[in-house]
N, C-alpha and C. Protein backbone atom coordinates (compact mmCIF):
# COMPACT_ATOMS: atom_id res chain seq x y z
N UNK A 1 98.24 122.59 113.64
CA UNK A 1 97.17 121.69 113.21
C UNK A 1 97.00 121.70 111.69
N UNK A 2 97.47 122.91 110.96
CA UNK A 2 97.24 122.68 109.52
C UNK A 2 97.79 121.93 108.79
N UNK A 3 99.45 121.97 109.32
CA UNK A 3 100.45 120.88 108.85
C UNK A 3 99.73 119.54 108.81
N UNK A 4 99.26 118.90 110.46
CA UNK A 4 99.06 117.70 110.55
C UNK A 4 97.47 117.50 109.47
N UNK A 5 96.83 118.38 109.30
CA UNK A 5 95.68 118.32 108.61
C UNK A 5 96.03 118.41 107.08
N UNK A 6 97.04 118.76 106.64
CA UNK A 6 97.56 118.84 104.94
C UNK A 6 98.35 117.15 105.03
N UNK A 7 99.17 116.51 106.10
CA UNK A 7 99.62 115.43 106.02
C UNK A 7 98.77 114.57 105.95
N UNK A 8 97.78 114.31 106.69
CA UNK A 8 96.37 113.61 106.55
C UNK A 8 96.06 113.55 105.46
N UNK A 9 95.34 114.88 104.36
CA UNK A 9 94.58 114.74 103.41
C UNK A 9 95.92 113.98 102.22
N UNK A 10 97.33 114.19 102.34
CA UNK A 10 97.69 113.95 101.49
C UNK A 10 98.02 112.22 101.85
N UNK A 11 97.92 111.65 102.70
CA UNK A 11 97.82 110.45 102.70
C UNK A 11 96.56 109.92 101.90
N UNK A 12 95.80 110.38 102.76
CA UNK A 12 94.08 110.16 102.09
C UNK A 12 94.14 110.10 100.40
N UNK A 13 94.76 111.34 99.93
CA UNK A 13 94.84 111.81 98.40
C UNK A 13 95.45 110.12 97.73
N UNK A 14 96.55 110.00 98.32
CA UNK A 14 97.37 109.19 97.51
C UNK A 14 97.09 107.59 97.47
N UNK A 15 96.51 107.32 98.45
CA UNK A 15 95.56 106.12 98.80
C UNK A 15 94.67 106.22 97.88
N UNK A 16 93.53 107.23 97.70
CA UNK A 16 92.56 107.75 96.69
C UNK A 16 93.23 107.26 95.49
N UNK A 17 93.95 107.73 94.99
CA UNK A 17 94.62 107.87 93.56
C UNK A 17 95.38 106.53 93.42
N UNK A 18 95.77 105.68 93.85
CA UNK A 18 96.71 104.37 93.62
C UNK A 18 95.12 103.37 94.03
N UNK A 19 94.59 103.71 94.34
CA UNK A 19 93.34 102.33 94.52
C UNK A 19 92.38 102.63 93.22
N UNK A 20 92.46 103.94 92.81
CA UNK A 20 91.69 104.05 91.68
C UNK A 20 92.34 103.60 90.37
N UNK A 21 93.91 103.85 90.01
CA UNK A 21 94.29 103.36 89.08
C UNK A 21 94.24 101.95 88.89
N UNK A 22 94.81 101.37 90.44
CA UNK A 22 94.87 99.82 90.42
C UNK A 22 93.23 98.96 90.51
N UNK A 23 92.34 99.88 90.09
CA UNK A 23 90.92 99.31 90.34
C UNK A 23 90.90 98.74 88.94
N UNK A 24 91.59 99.52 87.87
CA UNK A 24 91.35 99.37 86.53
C UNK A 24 91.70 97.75 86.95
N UNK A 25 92.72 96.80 87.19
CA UNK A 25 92.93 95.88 86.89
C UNK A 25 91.58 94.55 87.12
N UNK A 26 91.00 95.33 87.79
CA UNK A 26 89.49 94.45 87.66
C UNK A 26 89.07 94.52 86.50
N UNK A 27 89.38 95.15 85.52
CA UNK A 27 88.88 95.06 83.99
C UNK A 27 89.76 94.21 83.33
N UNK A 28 90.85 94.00 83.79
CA UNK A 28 91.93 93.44 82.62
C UNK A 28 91.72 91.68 83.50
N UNK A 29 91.38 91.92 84.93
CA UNK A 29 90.98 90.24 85.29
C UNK A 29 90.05 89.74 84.65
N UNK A 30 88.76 90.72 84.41
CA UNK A 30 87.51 89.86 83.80
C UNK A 30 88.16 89.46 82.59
N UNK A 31 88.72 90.68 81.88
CA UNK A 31 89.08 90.27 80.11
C UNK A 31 90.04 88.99 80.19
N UNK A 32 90.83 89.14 80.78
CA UNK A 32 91.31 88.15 81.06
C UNK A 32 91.03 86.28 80.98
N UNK A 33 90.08 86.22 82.32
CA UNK A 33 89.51 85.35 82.50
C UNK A 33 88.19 84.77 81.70
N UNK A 34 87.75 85.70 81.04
CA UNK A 34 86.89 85.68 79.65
C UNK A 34 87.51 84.86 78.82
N UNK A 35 88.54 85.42 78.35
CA UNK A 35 89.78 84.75 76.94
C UNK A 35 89.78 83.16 77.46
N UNK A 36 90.38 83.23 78.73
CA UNK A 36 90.23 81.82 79.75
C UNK A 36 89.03 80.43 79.10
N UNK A 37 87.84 81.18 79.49
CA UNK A 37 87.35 80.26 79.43
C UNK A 37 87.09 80.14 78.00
N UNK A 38 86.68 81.13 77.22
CA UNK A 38 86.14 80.94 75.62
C UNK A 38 87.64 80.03 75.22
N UNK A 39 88.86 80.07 75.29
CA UNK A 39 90.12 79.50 74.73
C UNK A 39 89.64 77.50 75.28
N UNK A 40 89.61 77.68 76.71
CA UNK A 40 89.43 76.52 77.29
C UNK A 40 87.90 75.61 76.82
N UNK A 41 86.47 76.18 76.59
CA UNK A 41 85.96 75.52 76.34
C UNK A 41 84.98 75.91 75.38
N UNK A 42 85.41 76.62 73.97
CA UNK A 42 85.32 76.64 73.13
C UNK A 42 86.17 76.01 71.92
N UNK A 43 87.08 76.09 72.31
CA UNK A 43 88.87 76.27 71.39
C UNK A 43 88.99 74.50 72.08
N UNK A 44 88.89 74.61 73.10
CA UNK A 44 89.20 73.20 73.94
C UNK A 44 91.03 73.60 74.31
N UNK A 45 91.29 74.57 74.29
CA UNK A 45 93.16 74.79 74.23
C UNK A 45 93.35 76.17 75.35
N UNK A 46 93.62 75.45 76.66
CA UNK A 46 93.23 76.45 77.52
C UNK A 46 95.00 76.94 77.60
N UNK A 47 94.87 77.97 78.40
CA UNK A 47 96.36 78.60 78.26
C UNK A 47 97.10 78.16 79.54
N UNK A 48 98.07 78.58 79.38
CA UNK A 48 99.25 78.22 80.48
C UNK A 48 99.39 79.14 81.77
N UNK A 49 99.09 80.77 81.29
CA UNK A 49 99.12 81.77 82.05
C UNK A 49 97.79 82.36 82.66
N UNK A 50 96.92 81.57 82.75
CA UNK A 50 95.59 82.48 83.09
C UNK A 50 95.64 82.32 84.58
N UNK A 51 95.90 81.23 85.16
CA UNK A 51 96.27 80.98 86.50
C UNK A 51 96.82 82.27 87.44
N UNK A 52 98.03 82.25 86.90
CA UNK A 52 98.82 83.01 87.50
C UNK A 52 98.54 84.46 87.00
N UNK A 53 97.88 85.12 86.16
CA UNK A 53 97.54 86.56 85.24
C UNK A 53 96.49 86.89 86.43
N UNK A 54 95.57 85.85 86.99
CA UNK A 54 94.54 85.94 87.97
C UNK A 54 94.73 86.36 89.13
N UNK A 55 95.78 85.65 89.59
CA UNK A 55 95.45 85.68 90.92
C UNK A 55 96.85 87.01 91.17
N UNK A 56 97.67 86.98 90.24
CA UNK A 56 98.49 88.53 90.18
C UNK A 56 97.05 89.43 89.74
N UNK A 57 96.84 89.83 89.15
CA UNK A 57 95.60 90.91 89.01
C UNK A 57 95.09 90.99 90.13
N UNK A 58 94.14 89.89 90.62
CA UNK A 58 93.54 90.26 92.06
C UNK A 58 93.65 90.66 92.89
N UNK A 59 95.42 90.24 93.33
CA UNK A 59 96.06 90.50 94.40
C UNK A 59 96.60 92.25 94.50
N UNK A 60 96.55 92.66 93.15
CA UNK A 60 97.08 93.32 92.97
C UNK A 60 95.49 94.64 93.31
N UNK A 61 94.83 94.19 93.08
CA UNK A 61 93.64 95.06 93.18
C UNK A 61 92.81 95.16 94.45
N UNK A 62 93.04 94.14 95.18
CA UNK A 62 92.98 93.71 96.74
C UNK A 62 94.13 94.65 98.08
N UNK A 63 95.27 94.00 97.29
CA UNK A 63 96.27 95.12 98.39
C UNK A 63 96.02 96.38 98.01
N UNK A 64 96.60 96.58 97.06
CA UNK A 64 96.08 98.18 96.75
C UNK A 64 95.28 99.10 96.71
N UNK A 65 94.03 98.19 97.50
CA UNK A 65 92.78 98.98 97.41
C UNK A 65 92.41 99.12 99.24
N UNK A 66 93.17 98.65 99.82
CA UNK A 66 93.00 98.21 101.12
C UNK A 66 93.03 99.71 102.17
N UNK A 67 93.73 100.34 101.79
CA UNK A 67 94.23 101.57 102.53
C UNK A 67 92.92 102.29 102.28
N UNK A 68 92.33 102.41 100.69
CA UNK A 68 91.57 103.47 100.49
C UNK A 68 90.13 102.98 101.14
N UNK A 69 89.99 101.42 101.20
CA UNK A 69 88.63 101.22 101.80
C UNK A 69 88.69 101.32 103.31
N UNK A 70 90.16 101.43 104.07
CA UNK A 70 90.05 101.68 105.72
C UNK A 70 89.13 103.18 105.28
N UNK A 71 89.90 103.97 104.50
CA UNK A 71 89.72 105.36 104.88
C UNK A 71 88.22 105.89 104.68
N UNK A 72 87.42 104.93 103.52
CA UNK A 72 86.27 105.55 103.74
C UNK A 72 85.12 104.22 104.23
N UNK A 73 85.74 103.85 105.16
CA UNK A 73 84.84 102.99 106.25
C UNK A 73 84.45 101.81 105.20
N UNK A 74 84.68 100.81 104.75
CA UNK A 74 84.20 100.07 104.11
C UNK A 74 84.56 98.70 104.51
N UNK A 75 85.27 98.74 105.52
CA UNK A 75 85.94 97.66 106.13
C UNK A 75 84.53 96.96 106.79
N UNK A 76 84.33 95.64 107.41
CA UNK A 76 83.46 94.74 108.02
C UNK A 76 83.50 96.18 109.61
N UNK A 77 82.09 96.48 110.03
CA UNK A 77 82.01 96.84 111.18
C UNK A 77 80.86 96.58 112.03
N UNK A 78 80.75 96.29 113.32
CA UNK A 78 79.47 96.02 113.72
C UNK A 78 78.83 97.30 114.06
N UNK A 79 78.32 97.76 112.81
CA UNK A 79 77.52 99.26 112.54
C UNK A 79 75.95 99.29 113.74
N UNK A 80 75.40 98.46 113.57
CA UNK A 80 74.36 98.74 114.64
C UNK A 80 74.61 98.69 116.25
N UNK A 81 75.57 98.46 116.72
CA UNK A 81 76.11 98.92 117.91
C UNK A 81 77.29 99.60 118.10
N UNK A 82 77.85 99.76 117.33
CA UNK A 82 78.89 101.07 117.00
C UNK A 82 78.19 102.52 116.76
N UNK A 83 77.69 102.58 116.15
CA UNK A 83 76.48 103.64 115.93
C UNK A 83 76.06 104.56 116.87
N UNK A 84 75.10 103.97 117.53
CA UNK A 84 74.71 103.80 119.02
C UNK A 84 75.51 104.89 119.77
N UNK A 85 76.68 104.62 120.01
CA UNK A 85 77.71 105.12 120.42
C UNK A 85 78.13 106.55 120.27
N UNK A 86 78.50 107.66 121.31
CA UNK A 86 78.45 108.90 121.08
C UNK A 86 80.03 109.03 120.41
N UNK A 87 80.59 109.93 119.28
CA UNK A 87 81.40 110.09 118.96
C UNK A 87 82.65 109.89 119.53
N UNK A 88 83.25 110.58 120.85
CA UNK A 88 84.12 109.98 121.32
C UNK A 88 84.39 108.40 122.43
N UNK A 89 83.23 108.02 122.16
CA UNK A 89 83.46 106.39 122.53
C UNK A 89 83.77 105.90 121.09
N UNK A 90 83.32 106.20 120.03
CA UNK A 90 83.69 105.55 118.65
C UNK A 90 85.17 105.78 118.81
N UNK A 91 86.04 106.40 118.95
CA UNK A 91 87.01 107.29 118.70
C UNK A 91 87.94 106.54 120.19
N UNK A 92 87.31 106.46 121.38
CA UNK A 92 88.01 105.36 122.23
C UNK A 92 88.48 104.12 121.59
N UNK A 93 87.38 103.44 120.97
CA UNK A 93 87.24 102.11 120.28
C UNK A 93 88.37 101.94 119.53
N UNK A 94 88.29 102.84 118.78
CA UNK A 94 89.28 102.94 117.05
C UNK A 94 90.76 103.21 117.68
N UNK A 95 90.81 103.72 118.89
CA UNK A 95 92.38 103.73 119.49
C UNK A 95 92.66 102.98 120.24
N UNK A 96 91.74 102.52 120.87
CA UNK A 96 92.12 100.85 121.66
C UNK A 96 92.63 99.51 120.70
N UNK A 97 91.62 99.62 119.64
CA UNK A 97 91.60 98.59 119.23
C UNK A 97 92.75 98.45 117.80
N UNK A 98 93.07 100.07 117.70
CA UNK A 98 94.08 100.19 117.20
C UNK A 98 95.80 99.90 117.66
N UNK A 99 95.88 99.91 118.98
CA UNK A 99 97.17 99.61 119.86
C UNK A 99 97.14 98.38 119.91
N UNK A 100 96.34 97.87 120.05
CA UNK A 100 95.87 96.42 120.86
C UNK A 100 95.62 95.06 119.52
N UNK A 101 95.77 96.32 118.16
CA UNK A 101 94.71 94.61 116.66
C UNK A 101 95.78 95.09 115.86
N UNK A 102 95.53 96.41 115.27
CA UNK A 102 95.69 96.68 113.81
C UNK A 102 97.36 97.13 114.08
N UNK A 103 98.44 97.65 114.66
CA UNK A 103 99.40 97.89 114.24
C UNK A 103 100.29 96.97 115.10
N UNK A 104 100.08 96.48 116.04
CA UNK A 104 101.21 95.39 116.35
C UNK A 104 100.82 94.31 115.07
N UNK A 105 98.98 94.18 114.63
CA UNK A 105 99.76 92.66 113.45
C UNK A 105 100.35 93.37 112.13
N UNK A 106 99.68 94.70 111.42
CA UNK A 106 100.22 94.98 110.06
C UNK A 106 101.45 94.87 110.43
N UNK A 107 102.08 96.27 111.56
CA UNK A 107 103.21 96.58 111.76
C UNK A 107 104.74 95.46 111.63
N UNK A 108 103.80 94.04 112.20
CA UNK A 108 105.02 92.96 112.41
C UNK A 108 105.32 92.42 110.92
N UNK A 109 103.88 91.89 110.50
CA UNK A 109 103.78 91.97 109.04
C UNK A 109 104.15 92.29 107.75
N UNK A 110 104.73 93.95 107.82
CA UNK A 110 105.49 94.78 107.51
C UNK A 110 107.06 94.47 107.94
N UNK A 111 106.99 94.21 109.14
CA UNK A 111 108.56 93.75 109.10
C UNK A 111 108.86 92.90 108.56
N UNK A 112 108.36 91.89 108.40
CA UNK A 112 108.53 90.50 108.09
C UNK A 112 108.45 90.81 106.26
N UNK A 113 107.58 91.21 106.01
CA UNK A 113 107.29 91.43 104.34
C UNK A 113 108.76 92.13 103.72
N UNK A 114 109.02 92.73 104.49
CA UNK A 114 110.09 93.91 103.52
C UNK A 114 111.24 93.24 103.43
N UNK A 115 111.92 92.51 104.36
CA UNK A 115 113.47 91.70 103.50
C UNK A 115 112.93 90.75 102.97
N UNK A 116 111.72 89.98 103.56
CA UNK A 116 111.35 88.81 102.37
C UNK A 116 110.90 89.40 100.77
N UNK A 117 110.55 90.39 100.71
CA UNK A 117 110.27 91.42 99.03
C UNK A 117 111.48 91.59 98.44
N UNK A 118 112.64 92.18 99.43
CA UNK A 118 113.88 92.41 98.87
C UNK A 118 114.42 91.11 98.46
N UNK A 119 114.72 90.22 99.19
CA UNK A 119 115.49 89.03 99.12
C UNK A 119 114.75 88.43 97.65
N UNK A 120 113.51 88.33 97.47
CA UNK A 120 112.91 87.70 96.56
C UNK A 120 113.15 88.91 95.13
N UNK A 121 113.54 89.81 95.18
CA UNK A 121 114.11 90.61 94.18
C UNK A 121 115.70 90.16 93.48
N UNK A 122 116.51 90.34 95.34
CA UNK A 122 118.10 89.99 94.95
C UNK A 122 117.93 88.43 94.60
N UNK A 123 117.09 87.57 94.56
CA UNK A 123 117.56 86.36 93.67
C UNK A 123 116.33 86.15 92.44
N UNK A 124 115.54 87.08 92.20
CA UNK A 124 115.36 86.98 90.83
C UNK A 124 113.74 85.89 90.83
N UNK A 125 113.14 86.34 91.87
CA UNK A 125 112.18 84.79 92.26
C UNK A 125 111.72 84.42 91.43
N UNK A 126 111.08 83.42 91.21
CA UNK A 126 110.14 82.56 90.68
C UNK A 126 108.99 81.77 90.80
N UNK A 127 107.47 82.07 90.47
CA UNK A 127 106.78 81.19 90.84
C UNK A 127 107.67 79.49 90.89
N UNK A 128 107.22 78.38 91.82
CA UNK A 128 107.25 76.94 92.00
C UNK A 128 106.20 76.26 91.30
N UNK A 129 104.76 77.35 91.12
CA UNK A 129 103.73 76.37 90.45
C UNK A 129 103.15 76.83 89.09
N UNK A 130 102.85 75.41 88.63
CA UNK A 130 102.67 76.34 87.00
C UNK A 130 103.48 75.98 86.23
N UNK A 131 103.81 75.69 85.06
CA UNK A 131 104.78 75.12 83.87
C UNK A 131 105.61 76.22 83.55
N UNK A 132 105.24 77.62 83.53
CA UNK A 132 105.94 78.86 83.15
C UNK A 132 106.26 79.96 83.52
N UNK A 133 106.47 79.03 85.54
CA UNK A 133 106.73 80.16 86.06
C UNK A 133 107.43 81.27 85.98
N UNK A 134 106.42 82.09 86.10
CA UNK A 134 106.27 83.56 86.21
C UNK A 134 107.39 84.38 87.37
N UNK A 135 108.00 85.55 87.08
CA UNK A 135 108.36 86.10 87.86
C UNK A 135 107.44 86.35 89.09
N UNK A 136 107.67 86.47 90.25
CA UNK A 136 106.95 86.71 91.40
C UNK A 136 107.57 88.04 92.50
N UNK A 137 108.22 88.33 92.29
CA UNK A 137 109.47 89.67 93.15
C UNK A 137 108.14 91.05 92.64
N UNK A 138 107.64 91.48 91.24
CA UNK A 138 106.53 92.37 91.55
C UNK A 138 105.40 92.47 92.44
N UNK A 139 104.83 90.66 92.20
CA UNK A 139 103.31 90.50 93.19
C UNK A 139 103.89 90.56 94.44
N UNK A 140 104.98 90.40 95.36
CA UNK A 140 105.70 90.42 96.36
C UNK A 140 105.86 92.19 96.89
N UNK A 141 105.89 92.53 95.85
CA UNK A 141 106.51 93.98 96.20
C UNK A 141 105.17 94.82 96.06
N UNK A 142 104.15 94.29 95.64
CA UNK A 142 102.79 95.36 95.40
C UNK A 142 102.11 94.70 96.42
N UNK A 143 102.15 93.14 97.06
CA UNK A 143 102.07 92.86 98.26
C UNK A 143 102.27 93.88 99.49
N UNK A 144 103.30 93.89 99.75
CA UNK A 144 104.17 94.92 100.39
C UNK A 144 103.79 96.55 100.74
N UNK A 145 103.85 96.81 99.27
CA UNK A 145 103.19 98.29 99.21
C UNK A 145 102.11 98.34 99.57
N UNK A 146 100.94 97.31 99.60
CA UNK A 146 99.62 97.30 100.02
C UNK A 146 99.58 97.68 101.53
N UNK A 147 100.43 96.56 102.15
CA UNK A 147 100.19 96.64 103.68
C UNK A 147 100.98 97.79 103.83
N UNK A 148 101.79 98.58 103.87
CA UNK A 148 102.18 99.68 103.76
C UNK A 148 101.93 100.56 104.09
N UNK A 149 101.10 100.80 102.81
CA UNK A 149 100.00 101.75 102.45
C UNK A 149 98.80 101.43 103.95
N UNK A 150 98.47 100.04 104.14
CA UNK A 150 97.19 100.55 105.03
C UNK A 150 97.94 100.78 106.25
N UNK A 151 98.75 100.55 106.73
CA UNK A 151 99.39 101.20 107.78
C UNK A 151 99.38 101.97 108.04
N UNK A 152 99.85 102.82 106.83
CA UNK A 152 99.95 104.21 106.67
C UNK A 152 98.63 105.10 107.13
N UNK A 153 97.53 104.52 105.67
CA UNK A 153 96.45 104.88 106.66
C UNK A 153 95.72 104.91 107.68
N UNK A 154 96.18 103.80 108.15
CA UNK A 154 95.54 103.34 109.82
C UNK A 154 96.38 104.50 110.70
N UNK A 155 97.64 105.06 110.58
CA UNK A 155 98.24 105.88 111.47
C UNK A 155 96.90 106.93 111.15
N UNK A 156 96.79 107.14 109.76
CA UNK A 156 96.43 108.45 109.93
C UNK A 156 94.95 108.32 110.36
N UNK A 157 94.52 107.61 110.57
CA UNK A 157 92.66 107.17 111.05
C UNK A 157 92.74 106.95 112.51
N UNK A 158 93.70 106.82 112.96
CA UNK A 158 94.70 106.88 114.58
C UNK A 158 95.12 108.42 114.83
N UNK A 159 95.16 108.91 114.06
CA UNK A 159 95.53 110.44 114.57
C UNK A 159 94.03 111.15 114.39
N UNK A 160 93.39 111.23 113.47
CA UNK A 160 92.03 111.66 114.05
C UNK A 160 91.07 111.04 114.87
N UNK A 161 91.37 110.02 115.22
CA UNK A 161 90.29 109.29 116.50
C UNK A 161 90.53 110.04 118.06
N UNK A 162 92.27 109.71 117.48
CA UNK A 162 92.96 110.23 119.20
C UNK A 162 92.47 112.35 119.13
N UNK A 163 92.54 112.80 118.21
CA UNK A 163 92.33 114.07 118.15
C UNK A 163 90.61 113.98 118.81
N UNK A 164 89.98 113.05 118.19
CA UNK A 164 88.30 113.43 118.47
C UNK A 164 88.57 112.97 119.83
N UNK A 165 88.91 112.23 120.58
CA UNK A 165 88.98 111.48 121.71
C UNK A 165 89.63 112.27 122.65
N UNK A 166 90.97 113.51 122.63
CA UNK A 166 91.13 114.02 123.04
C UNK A 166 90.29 115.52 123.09
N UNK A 167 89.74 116.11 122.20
CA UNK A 167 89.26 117.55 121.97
C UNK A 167 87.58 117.13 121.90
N UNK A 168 87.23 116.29 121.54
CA UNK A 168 85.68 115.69 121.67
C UNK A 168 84.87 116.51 120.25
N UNK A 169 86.34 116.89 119.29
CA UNK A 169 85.79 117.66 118.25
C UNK A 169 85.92 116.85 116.94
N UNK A 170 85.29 117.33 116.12
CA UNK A 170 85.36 116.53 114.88
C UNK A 170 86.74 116.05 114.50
N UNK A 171 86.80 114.98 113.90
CA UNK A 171 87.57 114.51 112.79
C UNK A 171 88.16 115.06 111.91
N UNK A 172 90.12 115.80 112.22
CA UNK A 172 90.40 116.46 110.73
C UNK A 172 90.30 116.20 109.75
């Protein structure tokens, strides 16, 4: 049990630590989109790249943050009747609905994402929209790593449900 309890926290850890670095990019979207508008309707001379600087930043702060908000419950839940609920019915729930929602769609998702990331690497992609398109094979690949990553954590939020659900004991 210590093994599986050091593999846990170090999922947890690394989720922790990649959602916190990639949080910074919510600072570089506002600055960003600041420059945006003062250029556009001050200057009257809006830029070419704010489009695409945007919605790469976001995306980038969205996937990457996804794993760390499964792990500390921040996801949409219906809390006032979940609640309610004695620990190992929570812990039924989260493994039912885990076989049955969350890893047949990430899981397929994941299949599907990873030669389309590669392929869009081996030819060098390119945004289609936009005057200056932008490389796109990174936002593809931090795409990727996002769902990944919550997979990852969903196994491991799947191994302590099934532990509480089997032993009726806390959560490693």
């Amino acid at each position: 049990m210590t093994i599986l309890k050091t593999v846990l926290q170090a999922i947890d850890k690394l989720n922790e630590v990649i959602a916190k670095i990639f949080s910074w990019a919510m600072l570089l979207l506002a600055l960003t989109m600041t420059y945006e508008v003062i250029s556009r309707y001050v200057f009257n001379h809006p830029t070419m790249w704010s489009y695409d600087v945007s919605y790469f930043l976001g995306s980038m702060t969205l996937m990457l943050g996804m794993a760390y908000t499964l792990r500390i419950k921040g996801h949409v839940y219906i809390d006032i009747i979940y609640d309610k609920f004695p620990k190992r019915i929570q812990a039924l729930l989260y493994v039912v609905f885990g076989l049955l929602l969350f890893f047949p769609l990430w899981g397929m998702l994941l299949k599907v994402m990873i030669p389309h990331t590669l392929l869009s690497w081996a030819n060098q992609e390119k945004s289609w929209v936009g005057s200056w398109q932008p490389i796109v094979y990174p936002f593809k690949t931090w795409v990727t790593a996002g769902v990944a990553m919550l997979f990852l954590q969903g196994v491991a939020e799947f191994i302590r449900d099934l532990t509480v659900l089997i032993t009726g004991g806390e959560r490693p």
